[in-house]
PDB file of N, CA and C in Angstrom:
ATOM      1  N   UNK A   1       5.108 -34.016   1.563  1.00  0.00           N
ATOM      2  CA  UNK A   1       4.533 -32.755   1.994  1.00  0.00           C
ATOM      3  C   UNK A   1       4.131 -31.948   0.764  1.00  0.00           C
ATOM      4  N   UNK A   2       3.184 -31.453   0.808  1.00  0.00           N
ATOM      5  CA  UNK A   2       2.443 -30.745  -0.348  1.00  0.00           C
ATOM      6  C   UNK A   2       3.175 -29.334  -0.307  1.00  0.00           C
ATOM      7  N   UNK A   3       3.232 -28.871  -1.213  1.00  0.00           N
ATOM      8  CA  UNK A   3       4.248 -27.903  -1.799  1.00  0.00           C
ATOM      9  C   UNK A   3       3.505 -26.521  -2.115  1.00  0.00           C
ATOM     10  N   UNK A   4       3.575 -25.857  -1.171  1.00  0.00           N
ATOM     11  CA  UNK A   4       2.528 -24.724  -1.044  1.00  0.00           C
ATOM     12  C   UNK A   4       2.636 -23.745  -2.658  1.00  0.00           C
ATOM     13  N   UNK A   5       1.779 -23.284  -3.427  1.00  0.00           N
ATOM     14  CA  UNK A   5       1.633 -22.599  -4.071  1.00  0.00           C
ATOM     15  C   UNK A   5       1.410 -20.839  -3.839  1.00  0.00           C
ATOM     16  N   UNK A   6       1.463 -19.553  -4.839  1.00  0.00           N
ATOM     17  CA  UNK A   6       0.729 -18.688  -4.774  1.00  0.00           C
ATOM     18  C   UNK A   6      -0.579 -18.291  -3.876  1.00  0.00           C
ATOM     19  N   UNK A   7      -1.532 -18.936  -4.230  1.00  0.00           N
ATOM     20  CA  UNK A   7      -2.810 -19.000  -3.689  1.00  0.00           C
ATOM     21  C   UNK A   7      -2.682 -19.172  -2.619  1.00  0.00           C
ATOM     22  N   UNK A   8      -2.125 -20.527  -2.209  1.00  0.00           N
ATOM     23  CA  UNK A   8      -1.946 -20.631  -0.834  1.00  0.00           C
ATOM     24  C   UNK A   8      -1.512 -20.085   0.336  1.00  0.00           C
ATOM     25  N   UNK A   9      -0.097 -19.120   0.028  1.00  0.00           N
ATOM     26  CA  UNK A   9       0.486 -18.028   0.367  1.00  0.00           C
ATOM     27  C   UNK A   9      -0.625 -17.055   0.393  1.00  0.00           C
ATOM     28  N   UNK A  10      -0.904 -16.523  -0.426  1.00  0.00           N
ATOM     29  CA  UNK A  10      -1.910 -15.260  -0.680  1.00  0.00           C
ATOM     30  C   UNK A  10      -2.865 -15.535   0.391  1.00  0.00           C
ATOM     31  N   UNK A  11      -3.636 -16.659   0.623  1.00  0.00           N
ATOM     32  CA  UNK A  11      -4.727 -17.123   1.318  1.00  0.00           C
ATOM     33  C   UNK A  11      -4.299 -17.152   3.502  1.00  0.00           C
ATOM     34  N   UNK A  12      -2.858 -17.517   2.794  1.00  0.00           N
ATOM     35  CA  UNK A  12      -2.197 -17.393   4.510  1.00  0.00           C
ATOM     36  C   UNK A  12      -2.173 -16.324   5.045  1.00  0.00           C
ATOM     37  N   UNK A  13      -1.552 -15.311   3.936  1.00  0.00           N
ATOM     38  CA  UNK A  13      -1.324 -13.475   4.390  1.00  0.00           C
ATOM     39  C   UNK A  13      -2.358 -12.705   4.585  1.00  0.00           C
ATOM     40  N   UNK A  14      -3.509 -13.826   3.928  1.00  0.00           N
ATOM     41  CA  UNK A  14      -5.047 -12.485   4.226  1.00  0.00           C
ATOM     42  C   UNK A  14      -5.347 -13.395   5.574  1.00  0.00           C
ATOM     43  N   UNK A  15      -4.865 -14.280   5.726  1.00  0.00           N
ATOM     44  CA  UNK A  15      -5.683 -14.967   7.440  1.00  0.00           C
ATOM     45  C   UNK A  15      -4.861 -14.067   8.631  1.00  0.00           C
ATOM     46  N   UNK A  16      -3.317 -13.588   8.180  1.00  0.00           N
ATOM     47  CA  UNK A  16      -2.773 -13.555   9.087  1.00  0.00           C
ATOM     48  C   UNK A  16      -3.173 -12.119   9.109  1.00  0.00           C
ATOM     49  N   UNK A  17      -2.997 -11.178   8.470  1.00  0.00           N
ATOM     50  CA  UNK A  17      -3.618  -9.844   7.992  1.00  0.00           C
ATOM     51  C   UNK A  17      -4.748  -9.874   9.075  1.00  0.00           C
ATOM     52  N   UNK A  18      -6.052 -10.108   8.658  1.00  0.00           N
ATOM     53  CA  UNK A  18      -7.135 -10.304   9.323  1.00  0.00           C
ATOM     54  C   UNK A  18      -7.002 -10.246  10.819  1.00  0.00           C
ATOM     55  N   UNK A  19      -6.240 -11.107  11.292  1.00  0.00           N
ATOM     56  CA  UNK A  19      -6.393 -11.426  12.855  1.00  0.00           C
ATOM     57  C   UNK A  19      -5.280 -10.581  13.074  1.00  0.00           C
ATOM     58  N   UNK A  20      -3.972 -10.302  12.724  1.00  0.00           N
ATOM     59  CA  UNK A  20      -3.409  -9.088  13.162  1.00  0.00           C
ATOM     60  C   UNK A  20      -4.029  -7.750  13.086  1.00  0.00           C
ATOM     61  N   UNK A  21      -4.881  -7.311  12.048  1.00  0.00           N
ATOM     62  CA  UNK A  21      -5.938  -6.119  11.964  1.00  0.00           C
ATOM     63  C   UNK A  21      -6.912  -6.490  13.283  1.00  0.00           C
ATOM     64  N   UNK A  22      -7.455  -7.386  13.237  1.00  0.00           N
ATOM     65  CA  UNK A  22      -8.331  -7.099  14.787  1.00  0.00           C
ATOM     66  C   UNK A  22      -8.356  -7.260  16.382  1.00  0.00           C
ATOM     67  N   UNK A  23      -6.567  -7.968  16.189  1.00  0.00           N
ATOM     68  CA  UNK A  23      -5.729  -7.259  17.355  1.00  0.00           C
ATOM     69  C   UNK A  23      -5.647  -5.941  17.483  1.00  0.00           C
ATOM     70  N   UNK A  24      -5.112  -5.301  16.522  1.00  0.00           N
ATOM     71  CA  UNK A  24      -4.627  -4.221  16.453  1.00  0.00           C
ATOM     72  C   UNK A  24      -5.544  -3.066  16.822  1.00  0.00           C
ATOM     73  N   UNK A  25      -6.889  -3.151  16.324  1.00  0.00           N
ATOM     74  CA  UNK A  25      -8.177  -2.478  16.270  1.00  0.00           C
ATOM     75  C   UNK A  25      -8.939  -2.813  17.720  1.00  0.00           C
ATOM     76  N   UNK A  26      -9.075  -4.329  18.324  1.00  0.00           N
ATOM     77  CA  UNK A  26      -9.433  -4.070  19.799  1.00  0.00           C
ATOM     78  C   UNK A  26      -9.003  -3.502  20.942  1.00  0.00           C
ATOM     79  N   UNK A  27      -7.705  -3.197  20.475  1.00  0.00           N
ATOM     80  CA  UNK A  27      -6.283  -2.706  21.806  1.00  0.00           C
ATOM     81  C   UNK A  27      -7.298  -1.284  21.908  1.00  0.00           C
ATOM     82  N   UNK A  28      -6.986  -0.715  21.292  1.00  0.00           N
ATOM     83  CA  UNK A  28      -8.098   0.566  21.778  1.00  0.00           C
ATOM     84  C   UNK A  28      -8.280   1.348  20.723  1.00  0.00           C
ATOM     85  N   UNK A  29      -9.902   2.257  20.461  1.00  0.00           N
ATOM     86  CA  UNK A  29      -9.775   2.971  19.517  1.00  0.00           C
ATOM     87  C   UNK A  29      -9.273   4.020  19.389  1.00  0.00           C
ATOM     88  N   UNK A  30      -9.390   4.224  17.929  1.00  0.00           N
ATOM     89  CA  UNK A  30      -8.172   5.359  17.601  1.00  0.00           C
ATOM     90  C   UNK A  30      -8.893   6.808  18.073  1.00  0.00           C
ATOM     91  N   UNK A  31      -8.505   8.126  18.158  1.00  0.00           N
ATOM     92  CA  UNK A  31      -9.224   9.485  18.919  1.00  0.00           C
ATOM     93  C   UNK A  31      -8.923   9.798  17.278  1.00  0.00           C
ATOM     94  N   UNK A  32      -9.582  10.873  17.079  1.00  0.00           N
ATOM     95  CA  UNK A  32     -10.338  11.482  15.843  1.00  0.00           C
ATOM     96  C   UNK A  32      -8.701  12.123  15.323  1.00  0.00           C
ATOM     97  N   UNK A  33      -7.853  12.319  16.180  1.00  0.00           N
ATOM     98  CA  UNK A  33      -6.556  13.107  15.669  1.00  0.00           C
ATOM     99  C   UNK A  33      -5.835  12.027  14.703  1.00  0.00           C
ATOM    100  N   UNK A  34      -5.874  10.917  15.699  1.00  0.00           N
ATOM    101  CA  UNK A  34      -4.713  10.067  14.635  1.00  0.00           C
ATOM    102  C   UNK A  34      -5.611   8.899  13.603  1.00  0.00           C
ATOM    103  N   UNK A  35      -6.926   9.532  13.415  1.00  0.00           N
ATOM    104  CA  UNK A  35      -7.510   9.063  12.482  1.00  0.00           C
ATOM    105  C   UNK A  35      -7.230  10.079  11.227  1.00  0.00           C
ATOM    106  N   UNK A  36      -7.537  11.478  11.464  1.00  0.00           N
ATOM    107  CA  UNK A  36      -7.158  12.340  10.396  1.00  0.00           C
ATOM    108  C   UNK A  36      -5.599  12.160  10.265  1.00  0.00           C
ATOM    109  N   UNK A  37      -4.523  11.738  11.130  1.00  0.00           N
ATOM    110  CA  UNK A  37      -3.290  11.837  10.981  1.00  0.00           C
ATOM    111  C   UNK A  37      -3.014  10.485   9.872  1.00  0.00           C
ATOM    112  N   UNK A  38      -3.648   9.568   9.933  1.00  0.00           N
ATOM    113  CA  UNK A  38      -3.469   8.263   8.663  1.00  0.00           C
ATOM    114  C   UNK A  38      -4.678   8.583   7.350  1.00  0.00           C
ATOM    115  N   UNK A  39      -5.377   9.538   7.701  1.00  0.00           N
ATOM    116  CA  UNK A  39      -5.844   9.852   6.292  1.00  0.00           C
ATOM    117  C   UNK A  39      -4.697  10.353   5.713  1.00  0.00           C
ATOM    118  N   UNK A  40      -4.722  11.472   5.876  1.00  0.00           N
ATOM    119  CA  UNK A  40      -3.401  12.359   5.923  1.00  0.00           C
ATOM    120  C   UNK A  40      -2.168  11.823   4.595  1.00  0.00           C
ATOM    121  N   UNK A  41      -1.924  10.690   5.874  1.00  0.00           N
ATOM    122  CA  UNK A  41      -0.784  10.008   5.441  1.00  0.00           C
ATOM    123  C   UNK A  41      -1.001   9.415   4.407  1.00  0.00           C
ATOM    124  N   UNK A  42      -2.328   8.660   3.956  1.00  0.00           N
ATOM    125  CA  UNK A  42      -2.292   7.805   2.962  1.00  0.00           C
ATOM    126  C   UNK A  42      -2.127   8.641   1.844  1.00  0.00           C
ATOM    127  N   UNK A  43      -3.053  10.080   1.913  1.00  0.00           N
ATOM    128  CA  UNK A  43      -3.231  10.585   0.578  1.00  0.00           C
ATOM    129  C   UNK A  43      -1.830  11.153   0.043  1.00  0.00           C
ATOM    130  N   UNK A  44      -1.236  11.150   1.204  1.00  0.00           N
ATOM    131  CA  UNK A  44       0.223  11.758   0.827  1.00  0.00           C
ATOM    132  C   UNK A  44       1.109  10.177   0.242  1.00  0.00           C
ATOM    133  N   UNK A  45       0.753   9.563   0.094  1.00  0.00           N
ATOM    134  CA  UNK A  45       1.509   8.520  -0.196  1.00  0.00           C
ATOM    135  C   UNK A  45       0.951   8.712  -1.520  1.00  0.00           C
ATOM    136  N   UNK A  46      -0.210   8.209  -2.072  1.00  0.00           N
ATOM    137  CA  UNK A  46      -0.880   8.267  -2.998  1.00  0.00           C
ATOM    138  C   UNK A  46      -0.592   8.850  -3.876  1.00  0.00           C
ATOM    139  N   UNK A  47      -0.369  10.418  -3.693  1.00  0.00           N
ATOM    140  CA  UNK A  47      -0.117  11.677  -4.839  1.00  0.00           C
ATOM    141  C   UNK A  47       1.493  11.577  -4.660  1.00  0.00           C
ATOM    142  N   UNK A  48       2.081  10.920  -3.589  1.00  0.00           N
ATOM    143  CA  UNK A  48       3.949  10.525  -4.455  1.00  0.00           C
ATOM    144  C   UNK A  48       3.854   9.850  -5.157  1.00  0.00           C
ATOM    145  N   UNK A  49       3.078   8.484  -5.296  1.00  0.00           N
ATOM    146  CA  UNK A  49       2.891   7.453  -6.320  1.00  0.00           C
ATOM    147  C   UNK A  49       2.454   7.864  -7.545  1.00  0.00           C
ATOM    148  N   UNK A  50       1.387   8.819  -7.752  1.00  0.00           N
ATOM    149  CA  UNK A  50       1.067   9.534  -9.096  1.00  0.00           C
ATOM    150  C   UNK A  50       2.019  10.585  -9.381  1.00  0.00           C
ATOM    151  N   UNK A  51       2.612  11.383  -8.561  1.00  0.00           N
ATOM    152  CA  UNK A  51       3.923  11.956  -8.866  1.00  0.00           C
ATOM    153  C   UNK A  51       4.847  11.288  -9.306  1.00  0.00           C
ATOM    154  N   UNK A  52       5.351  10.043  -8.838  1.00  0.00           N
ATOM    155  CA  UNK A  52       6.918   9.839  -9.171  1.00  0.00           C
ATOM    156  C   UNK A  52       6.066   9.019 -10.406  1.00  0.00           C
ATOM    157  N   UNK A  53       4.709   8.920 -11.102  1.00  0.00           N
ATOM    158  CA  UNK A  53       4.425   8.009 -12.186  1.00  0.00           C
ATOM    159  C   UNK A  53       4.336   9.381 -13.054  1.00  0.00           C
ATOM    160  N   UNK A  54       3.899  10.288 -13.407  1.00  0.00           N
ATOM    161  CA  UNK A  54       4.081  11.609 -13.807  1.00  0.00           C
ATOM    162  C   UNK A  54       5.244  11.710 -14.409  1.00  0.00           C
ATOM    163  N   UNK A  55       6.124  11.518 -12.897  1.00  0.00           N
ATOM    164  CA  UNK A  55       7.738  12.011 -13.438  1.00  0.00           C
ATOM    165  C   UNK A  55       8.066  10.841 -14.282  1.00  0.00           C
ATOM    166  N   UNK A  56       8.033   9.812 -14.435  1.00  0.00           N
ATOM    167  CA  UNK A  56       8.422   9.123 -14.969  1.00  0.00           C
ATOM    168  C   UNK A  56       7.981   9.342 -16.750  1.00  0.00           C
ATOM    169  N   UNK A  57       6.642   8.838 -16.757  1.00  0.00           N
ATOM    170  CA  UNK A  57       6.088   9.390 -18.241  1.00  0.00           C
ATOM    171  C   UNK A  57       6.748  10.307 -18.940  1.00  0.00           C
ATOM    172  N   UNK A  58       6.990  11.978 -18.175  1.00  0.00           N
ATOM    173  CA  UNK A  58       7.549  13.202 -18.950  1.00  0.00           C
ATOM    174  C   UNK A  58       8.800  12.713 -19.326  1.00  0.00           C
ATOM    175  N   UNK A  59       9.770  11.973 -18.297  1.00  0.00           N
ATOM    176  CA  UNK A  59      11.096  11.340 -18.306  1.00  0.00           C
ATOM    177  C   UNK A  59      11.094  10.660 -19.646  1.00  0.00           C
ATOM    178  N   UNK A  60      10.531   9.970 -19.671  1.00  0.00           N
ATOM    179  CA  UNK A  60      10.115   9.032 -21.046  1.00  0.00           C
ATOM    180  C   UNK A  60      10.023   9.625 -21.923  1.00  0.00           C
ATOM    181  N   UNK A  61       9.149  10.809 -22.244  1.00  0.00           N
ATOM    182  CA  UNK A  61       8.633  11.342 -23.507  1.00  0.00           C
ATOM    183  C   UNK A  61      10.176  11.842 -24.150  1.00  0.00           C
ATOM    184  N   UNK A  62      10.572  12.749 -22.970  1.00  0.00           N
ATOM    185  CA  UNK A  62      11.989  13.380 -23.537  1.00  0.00           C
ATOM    186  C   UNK A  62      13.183  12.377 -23.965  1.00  0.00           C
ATOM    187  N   UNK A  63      13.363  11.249 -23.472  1.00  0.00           N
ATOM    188  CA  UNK A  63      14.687   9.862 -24.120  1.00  0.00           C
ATOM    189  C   UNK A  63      13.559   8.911 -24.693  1.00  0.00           C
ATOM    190  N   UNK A  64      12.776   9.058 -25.727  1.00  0.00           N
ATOM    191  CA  UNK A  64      12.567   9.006 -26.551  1.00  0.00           C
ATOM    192  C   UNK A  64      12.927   8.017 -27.740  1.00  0.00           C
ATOM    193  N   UNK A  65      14.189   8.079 -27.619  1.00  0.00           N
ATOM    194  CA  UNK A  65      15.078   7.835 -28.639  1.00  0.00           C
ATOM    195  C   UNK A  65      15.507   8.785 -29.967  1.00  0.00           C
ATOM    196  N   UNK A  66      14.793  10.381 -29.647  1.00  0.00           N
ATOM    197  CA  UNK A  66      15.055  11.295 -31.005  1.00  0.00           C
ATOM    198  C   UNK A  66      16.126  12.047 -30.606  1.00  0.00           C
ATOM    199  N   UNK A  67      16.696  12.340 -31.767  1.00  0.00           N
ATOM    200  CA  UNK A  67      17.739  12.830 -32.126  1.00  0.00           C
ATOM    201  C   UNK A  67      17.974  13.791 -33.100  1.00  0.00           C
TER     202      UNK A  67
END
């Protein structure tokens, strides 16, 4: 039996991705509320990710290693 690699994996998760996204998307469309409600959400994810990378950097600058 051939011994699945990276790629191969990667290549499985975008097939399965795909056809679970257009299940998900024919069940019914979304109403304009909980479309702005996952914008919303993403950008709020987004600016924690550049936040907690922010915090991190300043974190850094100060342990340093000076003394």
């Amino acid at each position: 039996m051939k011994q699945r690699n990276f790629w191969d994996g990667l290549a499985l998760g975008a097939i399965a991705g795909i056809i679970l996204g257009s299940m998900m998307m024919a069940r019914e469309p979304m109403t304009p509320s909980e479309r702005a409600r996952m914008a919303v959400e993403r950008r709020a994810r987004r600016a924690w990710r550049r936040a907690q990378g922010s915090i991190g950097r300043i974190a850094g600058r100060f342990s340093g290693g000076q003394q």
